[in-house]
C-alpha atoms as a PDB file:
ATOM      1  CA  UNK A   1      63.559 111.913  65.246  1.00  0.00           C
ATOM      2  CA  UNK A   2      62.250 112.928  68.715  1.00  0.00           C
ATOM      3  CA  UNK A   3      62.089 116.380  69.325  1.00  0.00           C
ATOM      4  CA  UNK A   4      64.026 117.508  72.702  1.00  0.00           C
ATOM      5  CA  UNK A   5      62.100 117.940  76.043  1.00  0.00           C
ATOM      6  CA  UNK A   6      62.349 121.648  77.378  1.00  0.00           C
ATOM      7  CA  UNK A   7      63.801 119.853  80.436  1.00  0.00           C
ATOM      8  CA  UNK A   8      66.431 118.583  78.633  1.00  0.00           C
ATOM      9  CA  UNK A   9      68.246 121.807  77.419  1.00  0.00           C
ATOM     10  CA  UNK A  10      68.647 122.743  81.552  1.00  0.00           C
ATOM     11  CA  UNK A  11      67.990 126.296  81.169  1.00  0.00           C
ATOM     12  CA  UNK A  12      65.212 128.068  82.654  1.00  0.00           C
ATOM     13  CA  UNK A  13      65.996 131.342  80.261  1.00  0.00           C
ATOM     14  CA  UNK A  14      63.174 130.631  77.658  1.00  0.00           C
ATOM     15  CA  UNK A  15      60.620 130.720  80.261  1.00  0.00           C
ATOM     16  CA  UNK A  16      61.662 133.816  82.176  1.00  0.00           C
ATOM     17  CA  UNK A  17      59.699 136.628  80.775  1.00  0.00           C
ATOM     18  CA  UNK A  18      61.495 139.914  79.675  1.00  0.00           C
ATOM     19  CA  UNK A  19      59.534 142.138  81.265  1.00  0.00           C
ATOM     20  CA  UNK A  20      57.149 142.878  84.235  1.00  0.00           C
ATOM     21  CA  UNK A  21      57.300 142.474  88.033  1.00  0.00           C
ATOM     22  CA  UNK A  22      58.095 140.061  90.380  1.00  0.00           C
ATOM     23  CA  UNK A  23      54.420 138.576  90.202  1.00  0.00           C
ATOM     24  CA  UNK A  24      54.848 138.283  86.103  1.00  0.00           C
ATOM     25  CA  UNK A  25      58.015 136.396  87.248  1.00  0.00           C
ATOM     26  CA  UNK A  26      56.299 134.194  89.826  1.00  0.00           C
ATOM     27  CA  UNK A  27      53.467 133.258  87.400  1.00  0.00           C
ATOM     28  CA  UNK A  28      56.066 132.418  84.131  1.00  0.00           C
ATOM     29  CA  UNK A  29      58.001 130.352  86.996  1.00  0.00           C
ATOM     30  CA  UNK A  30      54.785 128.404  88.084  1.00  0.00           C
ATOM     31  CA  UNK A  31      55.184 126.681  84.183  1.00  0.00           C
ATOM     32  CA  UNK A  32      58.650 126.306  84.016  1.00  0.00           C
ATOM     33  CA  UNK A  33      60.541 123.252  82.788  1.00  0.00           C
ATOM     34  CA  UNK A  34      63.756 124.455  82.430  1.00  0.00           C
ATOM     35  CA  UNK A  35      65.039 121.020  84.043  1.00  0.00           C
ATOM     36  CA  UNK A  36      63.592 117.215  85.153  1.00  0.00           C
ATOM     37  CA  UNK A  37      63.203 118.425  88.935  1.00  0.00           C
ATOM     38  CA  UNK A  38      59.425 119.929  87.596  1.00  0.00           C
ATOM     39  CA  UNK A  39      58.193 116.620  86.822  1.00  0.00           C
ATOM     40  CA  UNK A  40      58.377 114.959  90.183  1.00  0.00           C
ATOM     41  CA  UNK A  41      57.721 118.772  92.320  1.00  0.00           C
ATOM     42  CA  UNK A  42      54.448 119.204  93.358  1.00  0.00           C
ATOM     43  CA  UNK A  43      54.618 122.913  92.227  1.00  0.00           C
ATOM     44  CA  UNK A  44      57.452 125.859  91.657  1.00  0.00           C
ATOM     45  CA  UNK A  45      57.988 127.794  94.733  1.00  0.00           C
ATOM     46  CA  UNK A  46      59.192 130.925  93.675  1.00  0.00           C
ATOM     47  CA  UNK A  47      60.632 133.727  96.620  1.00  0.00           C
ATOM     48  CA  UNK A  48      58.476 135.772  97.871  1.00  0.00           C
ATOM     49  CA  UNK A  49      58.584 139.244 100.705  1.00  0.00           C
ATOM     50  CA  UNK A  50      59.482 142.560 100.448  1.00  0.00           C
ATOM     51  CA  UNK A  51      59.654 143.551  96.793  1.00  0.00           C
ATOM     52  CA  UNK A  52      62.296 146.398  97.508  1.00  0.00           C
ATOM     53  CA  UNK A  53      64.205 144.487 100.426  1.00  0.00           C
ATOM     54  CA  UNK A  54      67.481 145.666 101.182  1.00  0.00           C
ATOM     55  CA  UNK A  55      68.803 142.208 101.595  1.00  0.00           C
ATOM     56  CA  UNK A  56      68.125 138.785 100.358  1.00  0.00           C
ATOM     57  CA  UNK A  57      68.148 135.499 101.859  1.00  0.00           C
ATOM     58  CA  UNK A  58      68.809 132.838  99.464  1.00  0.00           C
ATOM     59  CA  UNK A  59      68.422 129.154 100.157  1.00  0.00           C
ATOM     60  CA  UNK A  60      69.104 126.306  98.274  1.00  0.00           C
ATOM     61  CA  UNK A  61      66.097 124.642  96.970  1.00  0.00           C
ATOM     62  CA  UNK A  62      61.980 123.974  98.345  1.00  0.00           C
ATOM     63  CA  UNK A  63      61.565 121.544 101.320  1.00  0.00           C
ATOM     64  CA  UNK A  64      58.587 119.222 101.463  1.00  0.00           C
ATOM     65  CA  UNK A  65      56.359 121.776 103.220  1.00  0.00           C
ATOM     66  CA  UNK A  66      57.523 124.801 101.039  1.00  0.00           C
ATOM     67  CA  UNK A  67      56.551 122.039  97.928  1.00  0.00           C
ATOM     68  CA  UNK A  68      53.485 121.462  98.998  1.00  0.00           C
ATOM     69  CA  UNK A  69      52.520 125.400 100.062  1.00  0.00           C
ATOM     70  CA  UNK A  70      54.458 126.793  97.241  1.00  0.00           C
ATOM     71  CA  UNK A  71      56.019 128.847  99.633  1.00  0.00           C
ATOM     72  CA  UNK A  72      59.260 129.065 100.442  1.00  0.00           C
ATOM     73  CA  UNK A  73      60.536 129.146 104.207  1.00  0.00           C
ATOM     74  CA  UNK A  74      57.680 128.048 105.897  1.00  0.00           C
ATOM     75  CA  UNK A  75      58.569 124.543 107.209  1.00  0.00           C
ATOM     76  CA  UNK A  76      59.930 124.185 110.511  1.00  0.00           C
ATOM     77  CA  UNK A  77      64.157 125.928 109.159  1.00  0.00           C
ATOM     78  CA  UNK A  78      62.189 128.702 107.614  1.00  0.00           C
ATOM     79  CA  UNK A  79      60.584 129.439 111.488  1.00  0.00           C
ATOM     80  CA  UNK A  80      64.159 128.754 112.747  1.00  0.00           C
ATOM     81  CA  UNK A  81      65.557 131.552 110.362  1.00  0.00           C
ATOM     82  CA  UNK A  82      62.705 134.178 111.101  1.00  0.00           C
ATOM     83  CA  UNK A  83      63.770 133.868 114.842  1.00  0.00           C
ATOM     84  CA  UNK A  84      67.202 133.944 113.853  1.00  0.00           C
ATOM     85  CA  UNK A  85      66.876 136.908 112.160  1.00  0.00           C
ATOM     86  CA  UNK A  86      64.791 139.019 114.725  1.00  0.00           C
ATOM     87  CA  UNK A  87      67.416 137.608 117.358  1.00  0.00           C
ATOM     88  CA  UNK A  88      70.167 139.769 115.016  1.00  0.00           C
ATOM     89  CA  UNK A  89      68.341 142.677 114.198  1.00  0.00           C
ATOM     90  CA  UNK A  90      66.758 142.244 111.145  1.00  0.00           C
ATOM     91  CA  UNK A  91      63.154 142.054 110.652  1.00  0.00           C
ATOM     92  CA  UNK A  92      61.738 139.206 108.445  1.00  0.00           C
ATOM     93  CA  UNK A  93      58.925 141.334 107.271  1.00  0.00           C
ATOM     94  CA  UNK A  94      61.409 143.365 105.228  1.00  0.00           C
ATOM     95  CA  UNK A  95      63.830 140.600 104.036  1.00  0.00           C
ATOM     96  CA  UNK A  96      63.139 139.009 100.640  1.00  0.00           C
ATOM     97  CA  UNK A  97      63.475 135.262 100.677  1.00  0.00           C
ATOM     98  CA  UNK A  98      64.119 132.567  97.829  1.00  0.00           C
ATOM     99  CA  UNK A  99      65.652 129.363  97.013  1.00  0.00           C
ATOM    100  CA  UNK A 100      68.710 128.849  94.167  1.00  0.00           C
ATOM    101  CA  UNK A 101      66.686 126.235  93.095  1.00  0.00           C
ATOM    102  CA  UNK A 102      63.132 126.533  93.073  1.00  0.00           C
ATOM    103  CA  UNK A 103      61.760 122.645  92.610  1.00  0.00           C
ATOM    104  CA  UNK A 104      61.538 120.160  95.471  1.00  0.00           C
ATOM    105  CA  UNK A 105      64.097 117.268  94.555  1.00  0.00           C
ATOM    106  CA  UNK A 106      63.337 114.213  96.470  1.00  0.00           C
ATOM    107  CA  UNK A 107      63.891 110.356  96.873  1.00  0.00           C
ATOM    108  CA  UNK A 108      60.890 108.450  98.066  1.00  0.00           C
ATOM    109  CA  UNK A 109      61.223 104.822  99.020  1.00  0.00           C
ATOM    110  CA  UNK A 110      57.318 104.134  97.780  1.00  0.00           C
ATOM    111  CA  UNK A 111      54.459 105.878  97.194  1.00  0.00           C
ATOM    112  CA  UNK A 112      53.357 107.955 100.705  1.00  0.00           C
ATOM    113  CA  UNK A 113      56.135 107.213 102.256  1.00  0.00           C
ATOM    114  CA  UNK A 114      58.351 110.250 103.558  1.00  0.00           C
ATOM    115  CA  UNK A 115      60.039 112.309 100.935  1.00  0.00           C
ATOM    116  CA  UNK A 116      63.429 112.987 101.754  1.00  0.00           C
ATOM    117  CA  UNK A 117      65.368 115.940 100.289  1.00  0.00           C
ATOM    118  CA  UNK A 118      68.174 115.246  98.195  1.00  0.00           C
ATOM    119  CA  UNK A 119      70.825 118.190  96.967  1.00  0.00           C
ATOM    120  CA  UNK A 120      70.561 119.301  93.708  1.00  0.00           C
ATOM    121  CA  UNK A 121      73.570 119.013  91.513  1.00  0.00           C
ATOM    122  CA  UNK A 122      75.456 121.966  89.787  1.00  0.00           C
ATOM    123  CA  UNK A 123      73.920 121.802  86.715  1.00  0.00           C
ATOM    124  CA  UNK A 124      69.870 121.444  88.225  1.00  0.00           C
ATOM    125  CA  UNK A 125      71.523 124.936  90.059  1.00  0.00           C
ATOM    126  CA  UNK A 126      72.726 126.508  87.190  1.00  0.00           C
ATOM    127  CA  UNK A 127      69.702 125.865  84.667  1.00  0.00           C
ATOM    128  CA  UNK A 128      67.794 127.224  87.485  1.00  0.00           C
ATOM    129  CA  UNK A 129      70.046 130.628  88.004  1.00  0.00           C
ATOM    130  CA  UNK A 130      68.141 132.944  85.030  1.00  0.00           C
ATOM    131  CA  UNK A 131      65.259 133.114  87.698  1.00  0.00           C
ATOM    132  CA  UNK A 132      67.544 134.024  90.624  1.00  0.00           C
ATOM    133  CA  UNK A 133      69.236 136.304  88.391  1.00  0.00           C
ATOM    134  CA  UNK A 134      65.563 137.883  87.953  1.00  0.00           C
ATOM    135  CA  UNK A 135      64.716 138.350  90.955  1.00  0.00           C
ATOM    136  CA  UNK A 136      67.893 139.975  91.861  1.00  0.00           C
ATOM    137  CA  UNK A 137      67.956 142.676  89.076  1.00  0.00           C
ATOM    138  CA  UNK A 138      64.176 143.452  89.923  1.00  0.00           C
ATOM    139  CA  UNK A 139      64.991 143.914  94.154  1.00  0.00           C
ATOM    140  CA  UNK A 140      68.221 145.122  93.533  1.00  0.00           C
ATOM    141  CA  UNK A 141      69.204 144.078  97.151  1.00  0.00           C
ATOM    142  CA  UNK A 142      72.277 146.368  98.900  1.00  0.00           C
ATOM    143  CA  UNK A 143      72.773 142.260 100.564  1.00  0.00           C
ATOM    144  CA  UNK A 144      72.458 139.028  99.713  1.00  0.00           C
ATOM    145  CA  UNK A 145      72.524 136.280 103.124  1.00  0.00           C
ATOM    146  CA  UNK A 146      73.930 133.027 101.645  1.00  0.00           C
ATOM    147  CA  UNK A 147      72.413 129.995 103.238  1.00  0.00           C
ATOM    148  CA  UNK A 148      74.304 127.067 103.012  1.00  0.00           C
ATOM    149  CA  UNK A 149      76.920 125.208 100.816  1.00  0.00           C
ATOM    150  CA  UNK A 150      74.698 124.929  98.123  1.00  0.00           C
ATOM    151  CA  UNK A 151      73.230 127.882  97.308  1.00  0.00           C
ATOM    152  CA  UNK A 152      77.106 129.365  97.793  1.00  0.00           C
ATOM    153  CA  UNK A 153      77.853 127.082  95.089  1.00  0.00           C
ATOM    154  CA  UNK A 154      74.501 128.462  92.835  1.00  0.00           C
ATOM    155  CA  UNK A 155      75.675 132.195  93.616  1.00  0.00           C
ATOM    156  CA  UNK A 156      79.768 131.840  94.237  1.00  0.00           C
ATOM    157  CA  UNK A 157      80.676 128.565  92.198  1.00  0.00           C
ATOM    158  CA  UNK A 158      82.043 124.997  92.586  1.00  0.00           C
ATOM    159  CA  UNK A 159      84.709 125.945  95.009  1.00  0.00           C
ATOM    160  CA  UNK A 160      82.202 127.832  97.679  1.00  0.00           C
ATOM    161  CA  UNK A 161      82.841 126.331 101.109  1.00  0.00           C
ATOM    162  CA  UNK A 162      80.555 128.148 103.708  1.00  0.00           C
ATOM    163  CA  UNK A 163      82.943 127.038 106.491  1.00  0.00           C
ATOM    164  CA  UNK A 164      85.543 129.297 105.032  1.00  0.00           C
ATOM    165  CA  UNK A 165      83.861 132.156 104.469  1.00  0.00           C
ATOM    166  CA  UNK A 166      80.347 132.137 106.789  1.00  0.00           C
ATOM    167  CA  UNK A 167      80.113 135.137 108.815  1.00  0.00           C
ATOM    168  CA  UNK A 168      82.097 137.389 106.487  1.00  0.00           C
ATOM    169  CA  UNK A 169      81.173 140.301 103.866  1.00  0.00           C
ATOM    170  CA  UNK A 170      82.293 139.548 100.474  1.00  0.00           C
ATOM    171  CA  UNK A 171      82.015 141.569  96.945  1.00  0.00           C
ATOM    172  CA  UNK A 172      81.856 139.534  94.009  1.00  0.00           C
ATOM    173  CA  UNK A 173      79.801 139.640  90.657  1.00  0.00           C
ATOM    174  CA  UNK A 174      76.946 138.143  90.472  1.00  0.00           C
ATOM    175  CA  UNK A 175      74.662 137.464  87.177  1.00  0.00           C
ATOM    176  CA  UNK A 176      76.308 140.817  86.281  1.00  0.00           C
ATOM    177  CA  UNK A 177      75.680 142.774  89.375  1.00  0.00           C
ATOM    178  CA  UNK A 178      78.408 144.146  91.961  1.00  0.00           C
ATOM    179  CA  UNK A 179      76.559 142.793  94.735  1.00  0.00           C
ATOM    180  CA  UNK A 180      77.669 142.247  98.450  1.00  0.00           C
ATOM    181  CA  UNK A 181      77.468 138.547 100.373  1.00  0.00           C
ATOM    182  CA  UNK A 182      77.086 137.051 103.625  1.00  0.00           C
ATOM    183  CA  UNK A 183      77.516 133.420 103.941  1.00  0.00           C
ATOM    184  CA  UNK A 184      76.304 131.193 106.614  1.00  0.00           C
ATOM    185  CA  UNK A 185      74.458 128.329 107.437  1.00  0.00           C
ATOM    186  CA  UNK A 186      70.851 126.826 106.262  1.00  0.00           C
ATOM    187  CA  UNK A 187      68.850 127.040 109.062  1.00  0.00           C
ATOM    188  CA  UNK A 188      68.249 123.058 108.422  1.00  0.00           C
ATOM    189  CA  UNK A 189      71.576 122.428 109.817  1.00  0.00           C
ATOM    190  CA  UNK A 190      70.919 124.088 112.797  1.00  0.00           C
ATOM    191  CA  UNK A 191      67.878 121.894 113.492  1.00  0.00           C
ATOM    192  CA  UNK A 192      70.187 118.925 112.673  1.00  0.00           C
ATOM    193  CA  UNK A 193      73.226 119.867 115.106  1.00  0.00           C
ATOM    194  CA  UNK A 194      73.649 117.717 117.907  1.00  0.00           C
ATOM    195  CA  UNK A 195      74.413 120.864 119.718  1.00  0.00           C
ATOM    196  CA  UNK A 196      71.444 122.749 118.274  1.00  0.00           C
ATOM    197  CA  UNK A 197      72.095 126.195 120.949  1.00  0.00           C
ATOM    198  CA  UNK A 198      75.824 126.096 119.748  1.00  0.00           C
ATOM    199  CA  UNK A 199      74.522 126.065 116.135  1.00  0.00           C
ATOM    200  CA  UNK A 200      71.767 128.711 116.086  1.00  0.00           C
ATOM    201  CA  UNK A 201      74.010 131.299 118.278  1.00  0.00           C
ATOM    202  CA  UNK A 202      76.320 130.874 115.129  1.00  0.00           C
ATOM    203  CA  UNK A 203      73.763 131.174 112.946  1.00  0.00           C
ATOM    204  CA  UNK A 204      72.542 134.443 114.907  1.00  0.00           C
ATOM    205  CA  UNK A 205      76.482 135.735 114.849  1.00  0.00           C
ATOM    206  CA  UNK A 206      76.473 135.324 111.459  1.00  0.00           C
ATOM    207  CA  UNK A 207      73.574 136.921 110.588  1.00  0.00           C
ATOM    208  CA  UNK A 208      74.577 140.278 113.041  1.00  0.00           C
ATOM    209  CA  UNK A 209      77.340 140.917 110.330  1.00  0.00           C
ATOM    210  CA  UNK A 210      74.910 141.477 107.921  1.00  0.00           C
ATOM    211  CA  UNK A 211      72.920 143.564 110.098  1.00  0.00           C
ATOM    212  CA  UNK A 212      75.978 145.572 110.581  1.00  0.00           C
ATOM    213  CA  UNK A 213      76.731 145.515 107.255  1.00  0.00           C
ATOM    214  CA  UNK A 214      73.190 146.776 106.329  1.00  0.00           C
ATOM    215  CA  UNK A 215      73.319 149.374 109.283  1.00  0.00           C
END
């Protein structure tokens, strides 16, 4: 018989190392195949900023220009957010920034042709959740900043509706930790709205409550 793929057990947890920093972290992550997204991703983008933030933003998964810099955040939302964030008081520079998922998932009509993003499902966002649990127990943030539906459903579960709860502080457990939430929109939606001044001043509102809630 075949053996299994890696890919097909959905769990990232055999290739998260046990110990070391965030950089042993981002270099284990850069050969993970803890599900199929890996195969079509141009590379893992794993989060990257302050390694001692006091609060982390987490997204839900790479865009095309974050897949093909292996950064994350540095397409045209991630500008959006570092705006929004200086407009409420927090400064990028010391904000620690990731995705819930951490390979590009696309559809492409043919070869060259625009990649557009496509939401990963719940279990893509759970085998990916040892690394985000990693990266949470090595920054030990005093907030997370939940950006959009889907990583509220990576960090919060299948019921998370961001309309519900954006703009709030919440405690729950997460991977084990007490930790404290914001939720609000992705910064994509923003550029999306057909009232895009509207959307970023809620974006900016949002994020002022976790300023305050940091303060």
């Amino acid at each position: 018989m075949p053996t299994e793929a890696p890919e097909d057990q959905y769990t990232a947890a055999p290739f998260v190392p046990e110990r070391g920093g965030l950089a042993a972290l981002r270099k284990a992550a850069a050969g993970c195949q803890g599900c199929p997204l890996h195969r079509a991703a141009t590379q893992t983008v794993f989060g990257s900023g302050d390694a001692h933030a006091r609060v982390m933003l987490v997204g839900e998964q790479p865009g095309d220009q974050e897949d093909r810099q292996g950064k994350p955040f540095v397409g045209p939302a991630g500008k959006l957010l570092d705006r929004a964030l200086a407009d409420a008081g927090i400064d990028p520079a010391q904000a620690y920034v990731t995705n819930a998922v951490k390979h590009f998932k696309f559809t492409q009509a043919e070869p060259k042709k625009r990649r557009i993003h496509k939401a990963p499902t719940l279990r893509e966002m759970t085998a990916c959740g040892p690394w985000l649990a990693a990266e949470l127990a090595l920054v030990e943030p005093e907030l997370i900043v939940v950006l959009g539906a889907t990583a509220g459903k990576a960090l919060l579960g299948s019921s998370f509706k961001v309309t519900e709860v954006r703009g709030t502080v919440l405690e729950r457990e997460i991977h084990g930790r007490r930790e404290r939430l914001v939720p609000t929109v992705h910064p994509s939606s923003v550029l999306r709205a057909d009232d895009r001044k509207t959307a970023y001043e809620g974006l900016v509102h949002d994020l002022e409550t976790a300023a305050r809630a940091l303060a």
